[in-house]
N, C-alpha and C. Protein backbone atom coordinates (compact mmCIF):
# COMPACT_ATOMS: atom_id res chain seq x y z
N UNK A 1 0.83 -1.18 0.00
CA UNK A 1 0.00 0.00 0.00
C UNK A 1 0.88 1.26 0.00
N UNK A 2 2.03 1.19 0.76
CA UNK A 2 2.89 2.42 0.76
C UNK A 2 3.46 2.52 -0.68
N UNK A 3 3.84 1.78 -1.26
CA UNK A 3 4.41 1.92 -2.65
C UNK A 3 3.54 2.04 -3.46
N UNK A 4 2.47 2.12 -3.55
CA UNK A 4 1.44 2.43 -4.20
C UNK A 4 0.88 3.85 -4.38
N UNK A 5 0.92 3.96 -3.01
CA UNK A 5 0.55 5.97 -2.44
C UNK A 5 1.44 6.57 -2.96
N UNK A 6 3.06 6.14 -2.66
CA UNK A 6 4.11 7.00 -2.99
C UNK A 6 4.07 6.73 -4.73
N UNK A 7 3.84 6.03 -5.31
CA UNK A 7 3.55 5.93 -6.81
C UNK A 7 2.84 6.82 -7.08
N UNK A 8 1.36 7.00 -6.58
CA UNK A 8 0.89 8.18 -7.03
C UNK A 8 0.92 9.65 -6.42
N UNK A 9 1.85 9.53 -5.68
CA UNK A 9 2.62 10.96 -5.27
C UNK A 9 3.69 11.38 -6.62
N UNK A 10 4.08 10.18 -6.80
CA UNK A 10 5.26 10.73 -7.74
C UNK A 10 4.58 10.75 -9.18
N UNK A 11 3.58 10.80 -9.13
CA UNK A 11 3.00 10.26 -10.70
C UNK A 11 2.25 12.12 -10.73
N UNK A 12 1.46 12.65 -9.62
CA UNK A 12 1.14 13.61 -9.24
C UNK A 12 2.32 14.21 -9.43
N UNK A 13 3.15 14.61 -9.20
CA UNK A 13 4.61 15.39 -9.03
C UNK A 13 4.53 15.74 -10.55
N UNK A 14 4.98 14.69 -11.13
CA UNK A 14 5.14 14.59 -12.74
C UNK A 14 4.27 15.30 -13.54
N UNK A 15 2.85 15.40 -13.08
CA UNK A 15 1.85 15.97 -12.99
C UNK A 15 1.55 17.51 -13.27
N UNK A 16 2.33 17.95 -11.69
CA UNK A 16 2.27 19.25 -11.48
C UNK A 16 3.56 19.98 -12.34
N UNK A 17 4.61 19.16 -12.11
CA UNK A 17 5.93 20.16 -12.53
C UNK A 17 5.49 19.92 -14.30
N UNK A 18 5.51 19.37 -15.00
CA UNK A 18 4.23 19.17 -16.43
C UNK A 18 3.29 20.63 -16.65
N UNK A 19 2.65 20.89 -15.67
CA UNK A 19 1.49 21.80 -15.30
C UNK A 19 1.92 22.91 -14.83
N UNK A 20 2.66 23.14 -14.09
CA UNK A 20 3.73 24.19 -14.22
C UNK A 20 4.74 24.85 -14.96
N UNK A 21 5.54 23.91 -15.81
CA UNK A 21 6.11 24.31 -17.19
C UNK A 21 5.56 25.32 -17.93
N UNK A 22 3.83 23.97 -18.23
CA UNK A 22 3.43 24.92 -18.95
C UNK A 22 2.55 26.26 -19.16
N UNK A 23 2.68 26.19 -17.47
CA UNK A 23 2.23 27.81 -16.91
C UNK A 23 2.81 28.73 -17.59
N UNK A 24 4.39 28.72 -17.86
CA UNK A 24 5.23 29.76 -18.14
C UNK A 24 4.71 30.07 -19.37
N UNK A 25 4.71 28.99 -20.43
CA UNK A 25 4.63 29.64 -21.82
C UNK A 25 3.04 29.90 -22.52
N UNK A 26 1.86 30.03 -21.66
CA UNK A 26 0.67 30.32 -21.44
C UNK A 26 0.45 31.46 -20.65
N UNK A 27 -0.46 32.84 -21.46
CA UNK A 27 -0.04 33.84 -21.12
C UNK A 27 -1.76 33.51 -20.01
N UNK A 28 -2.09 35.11 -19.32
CA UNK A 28 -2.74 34.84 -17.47
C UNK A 28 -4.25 34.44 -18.65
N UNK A 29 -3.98 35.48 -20.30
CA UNK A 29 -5.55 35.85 -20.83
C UNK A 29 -5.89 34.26 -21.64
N UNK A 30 -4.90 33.55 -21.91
CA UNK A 30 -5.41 32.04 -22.33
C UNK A 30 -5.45 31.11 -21.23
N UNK A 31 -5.25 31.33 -19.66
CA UNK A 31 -5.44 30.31 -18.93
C UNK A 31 -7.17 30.86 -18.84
N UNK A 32 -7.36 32.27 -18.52
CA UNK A 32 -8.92 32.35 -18.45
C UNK A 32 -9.67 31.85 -19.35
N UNK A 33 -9.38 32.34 -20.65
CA UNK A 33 -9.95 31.83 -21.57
C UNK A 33 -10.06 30.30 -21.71
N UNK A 34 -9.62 29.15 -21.22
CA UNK A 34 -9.74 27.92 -21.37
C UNK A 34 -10.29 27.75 -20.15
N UNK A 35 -10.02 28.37 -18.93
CA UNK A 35 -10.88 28.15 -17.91
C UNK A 35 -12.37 28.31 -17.81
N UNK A 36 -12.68 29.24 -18.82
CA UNK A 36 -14.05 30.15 -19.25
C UNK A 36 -14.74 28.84 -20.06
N UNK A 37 -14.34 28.27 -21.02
CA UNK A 37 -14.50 27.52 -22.17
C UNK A 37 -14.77 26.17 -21.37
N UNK A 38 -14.54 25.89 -20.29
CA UNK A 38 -14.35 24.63 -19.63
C UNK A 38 -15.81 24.53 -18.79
N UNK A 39 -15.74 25.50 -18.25
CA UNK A 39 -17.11 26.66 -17.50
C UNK A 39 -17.99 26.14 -18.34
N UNK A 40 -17.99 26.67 -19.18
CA UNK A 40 -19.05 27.36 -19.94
C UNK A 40 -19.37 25.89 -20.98
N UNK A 41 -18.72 24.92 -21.72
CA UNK A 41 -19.19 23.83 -21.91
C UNK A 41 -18.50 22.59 -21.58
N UNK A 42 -17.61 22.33 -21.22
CA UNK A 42 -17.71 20.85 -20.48
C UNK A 42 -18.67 20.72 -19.46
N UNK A 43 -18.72 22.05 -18.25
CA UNK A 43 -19.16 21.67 -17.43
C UNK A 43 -21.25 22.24 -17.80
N UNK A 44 -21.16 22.09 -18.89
CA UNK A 44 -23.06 23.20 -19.10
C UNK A 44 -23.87 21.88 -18.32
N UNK A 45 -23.50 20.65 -18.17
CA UNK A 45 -24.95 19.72 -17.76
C UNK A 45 -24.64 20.32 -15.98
N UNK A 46 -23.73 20.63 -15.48
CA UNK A 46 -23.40 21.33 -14.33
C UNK A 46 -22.89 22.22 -13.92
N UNK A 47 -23.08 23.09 -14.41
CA UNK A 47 -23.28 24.81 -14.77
C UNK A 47 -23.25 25.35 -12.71
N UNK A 48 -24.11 24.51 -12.43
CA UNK A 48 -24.26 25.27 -10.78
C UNK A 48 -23.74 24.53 -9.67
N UNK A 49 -22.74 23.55 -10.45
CA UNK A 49 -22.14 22.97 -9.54
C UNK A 49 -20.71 22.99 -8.77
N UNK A 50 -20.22 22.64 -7.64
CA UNK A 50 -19.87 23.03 -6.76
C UNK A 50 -17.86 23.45 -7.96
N UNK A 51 -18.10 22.89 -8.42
CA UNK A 51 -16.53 22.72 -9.90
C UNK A 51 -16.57 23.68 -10.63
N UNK A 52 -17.61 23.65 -11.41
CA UNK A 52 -18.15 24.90 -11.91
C UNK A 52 -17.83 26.33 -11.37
N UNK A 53 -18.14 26.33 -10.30
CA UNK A 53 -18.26 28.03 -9.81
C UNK A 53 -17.24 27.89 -9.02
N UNK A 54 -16.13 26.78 -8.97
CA UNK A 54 -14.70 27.17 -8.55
C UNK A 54 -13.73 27.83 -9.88
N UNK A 55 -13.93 26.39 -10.80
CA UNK A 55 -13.58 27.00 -11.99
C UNK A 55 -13.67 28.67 -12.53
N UNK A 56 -14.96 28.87 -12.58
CA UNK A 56 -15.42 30.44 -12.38
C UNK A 56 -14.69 31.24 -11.82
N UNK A 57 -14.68 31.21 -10.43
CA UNK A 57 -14.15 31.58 -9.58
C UNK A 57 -12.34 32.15 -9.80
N UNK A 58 -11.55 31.24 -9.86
CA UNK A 58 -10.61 30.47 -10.54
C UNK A 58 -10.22 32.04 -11.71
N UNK A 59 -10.79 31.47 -12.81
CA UNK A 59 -11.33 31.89 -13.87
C UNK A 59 -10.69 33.79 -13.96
N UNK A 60 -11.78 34.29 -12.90
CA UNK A 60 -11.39 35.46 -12.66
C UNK A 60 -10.35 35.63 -11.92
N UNK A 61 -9.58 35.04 -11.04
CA UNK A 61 -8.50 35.73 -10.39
C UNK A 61 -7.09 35.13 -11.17
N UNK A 62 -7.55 35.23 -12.12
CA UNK A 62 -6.39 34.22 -13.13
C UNK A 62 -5.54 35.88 -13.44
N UNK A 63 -4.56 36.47 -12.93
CA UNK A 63 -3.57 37.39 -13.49
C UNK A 63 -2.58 37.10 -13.70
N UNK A 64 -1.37 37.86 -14.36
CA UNK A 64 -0.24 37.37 -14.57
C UNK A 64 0.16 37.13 -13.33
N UNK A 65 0.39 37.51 -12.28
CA UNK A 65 1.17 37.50 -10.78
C UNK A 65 0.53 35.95 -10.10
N UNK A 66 -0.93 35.81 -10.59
CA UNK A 66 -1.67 34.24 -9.89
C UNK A 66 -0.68 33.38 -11.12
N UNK A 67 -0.58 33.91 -12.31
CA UNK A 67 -0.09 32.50 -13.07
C UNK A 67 1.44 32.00 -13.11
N UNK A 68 2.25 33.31 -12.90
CA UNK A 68 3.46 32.96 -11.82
C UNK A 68 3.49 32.49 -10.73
N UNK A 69 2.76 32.86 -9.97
CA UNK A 69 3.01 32.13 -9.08
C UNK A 69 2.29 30.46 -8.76
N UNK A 70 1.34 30.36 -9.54
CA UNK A 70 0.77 28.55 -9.92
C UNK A 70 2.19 28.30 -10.35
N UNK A 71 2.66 29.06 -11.45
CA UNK A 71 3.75 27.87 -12.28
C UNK A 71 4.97 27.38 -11.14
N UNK A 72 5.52 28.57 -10.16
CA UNK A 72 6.50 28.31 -9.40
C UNK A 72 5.84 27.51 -8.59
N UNK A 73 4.66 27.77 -8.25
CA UNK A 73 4.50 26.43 -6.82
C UNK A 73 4.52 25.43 -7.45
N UNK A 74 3.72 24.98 -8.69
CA UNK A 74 3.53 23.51 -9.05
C UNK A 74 4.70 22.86 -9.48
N UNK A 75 5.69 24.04 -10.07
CA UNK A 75 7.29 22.94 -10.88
C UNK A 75 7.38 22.84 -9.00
N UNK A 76 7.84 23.75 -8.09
CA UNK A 76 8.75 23.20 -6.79
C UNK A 76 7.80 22.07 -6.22
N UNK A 77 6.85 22.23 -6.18
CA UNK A 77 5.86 20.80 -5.27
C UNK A 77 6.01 19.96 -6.48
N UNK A 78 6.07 19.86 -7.69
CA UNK A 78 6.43 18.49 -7.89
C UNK A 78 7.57 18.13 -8.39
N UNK A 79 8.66 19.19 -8.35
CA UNK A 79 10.26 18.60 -7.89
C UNK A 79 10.47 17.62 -6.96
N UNK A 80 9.70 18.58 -5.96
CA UNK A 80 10.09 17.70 -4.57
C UNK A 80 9.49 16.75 -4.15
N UNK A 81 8.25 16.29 -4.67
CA UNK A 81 7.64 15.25 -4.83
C UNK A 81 8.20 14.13 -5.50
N UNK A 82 8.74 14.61 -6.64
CA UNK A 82 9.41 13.37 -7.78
C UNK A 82 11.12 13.22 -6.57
N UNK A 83 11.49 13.95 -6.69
CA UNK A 83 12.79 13.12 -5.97
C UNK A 83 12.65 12.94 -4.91
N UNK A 84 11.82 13.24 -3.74
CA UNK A 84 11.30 12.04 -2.39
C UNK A 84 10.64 10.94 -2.63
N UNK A 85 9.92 10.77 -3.51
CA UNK A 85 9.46 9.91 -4.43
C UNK A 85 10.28 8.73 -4.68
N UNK A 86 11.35 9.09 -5.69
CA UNK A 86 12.44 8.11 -5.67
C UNK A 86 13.13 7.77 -4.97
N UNK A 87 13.49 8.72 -4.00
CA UNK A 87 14.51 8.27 -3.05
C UNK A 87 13.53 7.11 -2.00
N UNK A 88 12.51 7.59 -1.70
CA UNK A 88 11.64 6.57 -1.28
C UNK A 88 11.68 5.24 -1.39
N UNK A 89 11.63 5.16 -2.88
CA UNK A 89 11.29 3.80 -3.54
C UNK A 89 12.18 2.89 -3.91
N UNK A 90 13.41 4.00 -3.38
CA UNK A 90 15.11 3.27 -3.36
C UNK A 90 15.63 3.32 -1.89
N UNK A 91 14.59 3.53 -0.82
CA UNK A 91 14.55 3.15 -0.07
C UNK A 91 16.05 3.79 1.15
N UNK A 92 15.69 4.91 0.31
CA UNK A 92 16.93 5.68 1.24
C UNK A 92 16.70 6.16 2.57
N UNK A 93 17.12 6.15 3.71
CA UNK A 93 16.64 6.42 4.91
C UNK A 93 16.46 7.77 5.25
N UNK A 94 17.18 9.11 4.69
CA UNK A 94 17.41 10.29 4.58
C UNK A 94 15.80 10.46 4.24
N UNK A 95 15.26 10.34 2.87
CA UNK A 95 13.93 10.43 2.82
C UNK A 95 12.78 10.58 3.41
N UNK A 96 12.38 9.26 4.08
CA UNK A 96 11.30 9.50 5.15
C UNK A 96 11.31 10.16 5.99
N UNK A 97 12.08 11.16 7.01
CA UNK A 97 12.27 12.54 7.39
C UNK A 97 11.71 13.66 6.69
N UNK A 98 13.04 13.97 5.84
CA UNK A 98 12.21 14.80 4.31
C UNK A 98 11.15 14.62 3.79
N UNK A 99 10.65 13.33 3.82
CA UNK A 99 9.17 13.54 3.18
C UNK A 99 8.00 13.98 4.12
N UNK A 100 8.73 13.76 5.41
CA UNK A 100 7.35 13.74 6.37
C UNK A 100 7.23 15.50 6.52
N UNK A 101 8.73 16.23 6.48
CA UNK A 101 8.77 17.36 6.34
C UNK A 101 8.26 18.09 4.92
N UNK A 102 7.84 17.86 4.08
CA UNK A 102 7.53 18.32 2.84
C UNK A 102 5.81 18.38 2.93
N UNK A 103 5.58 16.96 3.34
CA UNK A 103 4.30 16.48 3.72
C UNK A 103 3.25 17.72 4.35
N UNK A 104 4.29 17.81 5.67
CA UNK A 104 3.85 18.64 6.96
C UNK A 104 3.61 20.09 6.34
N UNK A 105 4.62 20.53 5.09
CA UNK A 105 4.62 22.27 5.50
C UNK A 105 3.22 22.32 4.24
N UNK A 106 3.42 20.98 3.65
CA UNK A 106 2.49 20.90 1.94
C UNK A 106 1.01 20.90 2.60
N UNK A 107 0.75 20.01 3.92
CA UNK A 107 -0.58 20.06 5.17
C UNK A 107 -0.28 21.87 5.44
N UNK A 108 0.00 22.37 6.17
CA UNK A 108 -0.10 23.67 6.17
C UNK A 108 -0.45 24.39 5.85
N UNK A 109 -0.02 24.50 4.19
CA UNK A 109 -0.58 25.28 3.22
C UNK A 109 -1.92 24.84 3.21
N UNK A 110 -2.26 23.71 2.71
CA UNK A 110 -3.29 23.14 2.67
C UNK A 110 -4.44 23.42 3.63
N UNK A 111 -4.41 23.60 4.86
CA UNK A 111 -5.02 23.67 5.59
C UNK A 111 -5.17 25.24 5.68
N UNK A 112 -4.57 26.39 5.68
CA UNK A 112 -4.55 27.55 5.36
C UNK A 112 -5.64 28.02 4.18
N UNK A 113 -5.21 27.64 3.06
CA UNK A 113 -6.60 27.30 2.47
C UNK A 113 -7.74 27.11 2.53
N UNK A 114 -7.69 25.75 3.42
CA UNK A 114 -9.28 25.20 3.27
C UNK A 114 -9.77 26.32 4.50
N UNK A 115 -9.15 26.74 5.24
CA UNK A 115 -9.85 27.92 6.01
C UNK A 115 -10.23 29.21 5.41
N UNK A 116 -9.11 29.71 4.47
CA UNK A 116 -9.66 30.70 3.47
C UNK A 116 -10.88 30.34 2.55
N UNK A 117 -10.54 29.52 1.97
CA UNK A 117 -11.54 29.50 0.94
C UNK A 117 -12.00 27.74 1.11
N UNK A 118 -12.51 27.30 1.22
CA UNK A 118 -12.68 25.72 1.12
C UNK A 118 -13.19 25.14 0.20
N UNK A 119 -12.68 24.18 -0.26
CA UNK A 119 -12.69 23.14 -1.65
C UNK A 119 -12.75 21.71 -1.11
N UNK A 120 -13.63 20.93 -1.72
CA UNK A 120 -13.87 19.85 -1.43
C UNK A 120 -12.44 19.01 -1.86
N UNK A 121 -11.70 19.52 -2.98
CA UNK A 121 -10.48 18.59 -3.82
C UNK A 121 -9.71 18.84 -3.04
N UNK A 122 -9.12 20.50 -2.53
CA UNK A 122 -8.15 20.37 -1.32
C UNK A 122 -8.41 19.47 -0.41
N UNK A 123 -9.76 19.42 0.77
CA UNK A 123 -9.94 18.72 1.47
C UNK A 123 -9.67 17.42 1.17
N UNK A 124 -9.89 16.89 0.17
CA UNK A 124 -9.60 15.35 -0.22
C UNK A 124 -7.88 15.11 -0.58
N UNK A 125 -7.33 16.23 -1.10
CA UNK A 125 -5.82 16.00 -1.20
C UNK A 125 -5.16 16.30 0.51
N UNK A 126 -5.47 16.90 1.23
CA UNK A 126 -5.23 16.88 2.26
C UNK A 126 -5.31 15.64 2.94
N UNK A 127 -6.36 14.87 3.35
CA UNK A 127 -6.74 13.86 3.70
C UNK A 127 -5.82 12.78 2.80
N UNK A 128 -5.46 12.94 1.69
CA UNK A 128 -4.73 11.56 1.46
C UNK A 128 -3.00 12.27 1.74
N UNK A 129 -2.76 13.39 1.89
CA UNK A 129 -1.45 13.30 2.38
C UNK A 129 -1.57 12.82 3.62
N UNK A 130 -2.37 13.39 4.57
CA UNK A 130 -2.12 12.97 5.97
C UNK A 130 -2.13 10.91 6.17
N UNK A 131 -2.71 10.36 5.17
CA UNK A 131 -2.93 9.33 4.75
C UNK A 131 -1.08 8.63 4.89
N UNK A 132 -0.79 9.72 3.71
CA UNK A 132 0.69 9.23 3.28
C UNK A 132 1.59 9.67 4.61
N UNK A 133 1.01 10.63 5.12
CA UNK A 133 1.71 10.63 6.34
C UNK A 133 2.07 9.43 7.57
N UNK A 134 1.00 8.96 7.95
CA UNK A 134 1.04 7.49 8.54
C UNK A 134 1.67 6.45 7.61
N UNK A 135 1.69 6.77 6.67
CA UNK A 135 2.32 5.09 5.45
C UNK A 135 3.53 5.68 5.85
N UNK A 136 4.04 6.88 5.97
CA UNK A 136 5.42 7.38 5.82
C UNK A 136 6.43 6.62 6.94
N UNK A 137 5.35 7.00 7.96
CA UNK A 137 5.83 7.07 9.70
C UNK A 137 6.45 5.47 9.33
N UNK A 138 5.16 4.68 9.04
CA UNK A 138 4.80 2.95 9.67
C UNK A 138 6.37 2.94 8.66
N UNK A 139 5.96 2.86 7.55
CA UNK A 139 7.50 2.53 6.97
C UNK A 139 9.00 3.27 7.12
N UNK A 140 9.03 4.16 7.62
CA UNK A 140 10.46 4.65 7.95
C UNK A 140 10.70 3.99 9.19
N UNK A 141 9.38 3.31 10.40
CA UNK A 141 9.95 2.60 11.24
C UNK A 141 10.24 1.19 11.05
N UNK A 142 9.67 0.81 9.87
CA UNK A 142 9.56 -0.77 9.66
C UNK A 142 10.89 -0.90 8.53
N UNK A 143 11.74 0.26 7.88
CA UNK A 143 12.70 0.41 7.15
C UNK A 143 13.96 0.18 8.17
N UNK A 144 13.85 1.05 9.18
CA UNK A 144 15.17 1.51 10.28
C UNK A 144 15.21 0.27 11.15
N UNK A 145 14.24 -0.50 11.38
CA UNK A 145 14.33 -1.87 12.07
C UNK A 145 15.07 -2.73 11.04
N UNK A 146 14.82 -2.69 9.75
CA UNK A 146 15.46 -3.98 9.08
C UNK A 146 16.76 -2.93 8.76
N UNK A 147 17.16 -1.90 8.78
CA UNK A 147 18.59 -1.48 8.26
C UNK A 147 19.68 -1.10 9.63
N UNK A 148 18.87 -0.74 10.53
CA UNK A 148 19.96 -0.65 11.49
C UNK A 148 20.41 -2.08 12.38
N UNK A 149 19.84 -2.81 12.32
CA UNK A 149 20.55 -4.38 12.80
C UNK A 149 21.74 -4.55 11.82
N UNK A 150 21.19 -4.53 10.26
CA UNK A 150 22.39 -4.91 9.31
C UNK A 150 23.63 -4.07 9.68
N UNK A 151 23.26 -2.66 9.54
CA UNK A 151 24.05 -1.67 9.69
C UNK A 151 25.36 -2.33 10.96
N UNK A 152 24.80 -2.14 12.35
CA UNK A 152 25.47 -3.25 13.31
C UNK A 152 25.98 -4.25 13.03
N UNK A 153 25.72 -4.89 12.84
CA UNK A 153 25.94 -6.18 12.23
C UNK A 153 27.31 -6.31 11.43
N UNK A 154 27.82 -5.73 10.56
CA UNK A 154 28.77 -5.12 9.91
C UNK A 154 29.67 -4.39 9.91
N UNK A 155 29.68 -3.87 11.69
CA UNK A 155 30.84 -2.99 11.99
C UNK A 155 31.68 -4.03 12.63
């Protein structure tokens, strides 16, 4: 189950820093405009629904200064996602620290948010970090039990 979560942490990462790139070369008046277009017909059978009038929402505070700063958060959150990610899954001990710290300040934000403004998708990405948070813990302790005997063992 932990390699699974952290799979789609790092698959998410790939995701965002992807989605961030191509923040840069998308100017603030074509992210509205596709945000508008998305509004206005993907979502028309749910026009008043809760996506919808984030999108909307969204939509309008889309400026150059919001679309710099989406692009810088999403390349750094999924930098740092993709290489805790791997180091994870290569089972480096340095990692699970770092991730629980990335985790924690990424909950923060998160939670800052859902007090400002609240979103059902934050709330649900929140909830599965704190998720990955416990997979983190259980396995950095169930990692350091099987590496520090060897470790001993060998001096």
């Amino acid at each position: 189950m932990f390699d699974a979560s952290i799979i789609l942490k790092g698959i998410n990462g790939v995701l965002e820093l992807l989605g961030g790139a191509a923040l840069f070369f998308i100017s603030a008046d074509q992210v509205r405009h596709v945000l508008a277009w998305v509004s206005a017909h993907a979502l028309v059978a749910h026009r008043h629904s809760a996506l919808a009038q984030w999108i909307e929402h969204l939509a309008d505070r889309m400026g150059a200064d919001a679309t710099a700063f989406a692009a810088w958060y999403l390349i750094l959150h999924g930098v740092i996602k993709i290489l805790l990610v791997w180091a994870l899954l290569r089972e480096k001990l340095w990692a699970y620290p770092w991730m629980l710290v990335a985790l924690g300040l990424f909950i923060a934000y998160q939670c800052y948010e859902l007090v400002v403004h609240f979103g059902w998708w934050m709330f649900a990405l929140t909830i599965f970090d704190l998720f990955i948070v416990i997979l983190t813990t259980r396995e950095w302790q169930l990692h350091r039990q099987r590496v520090l005997p060897r470790a001993a063992a060998d001096q």
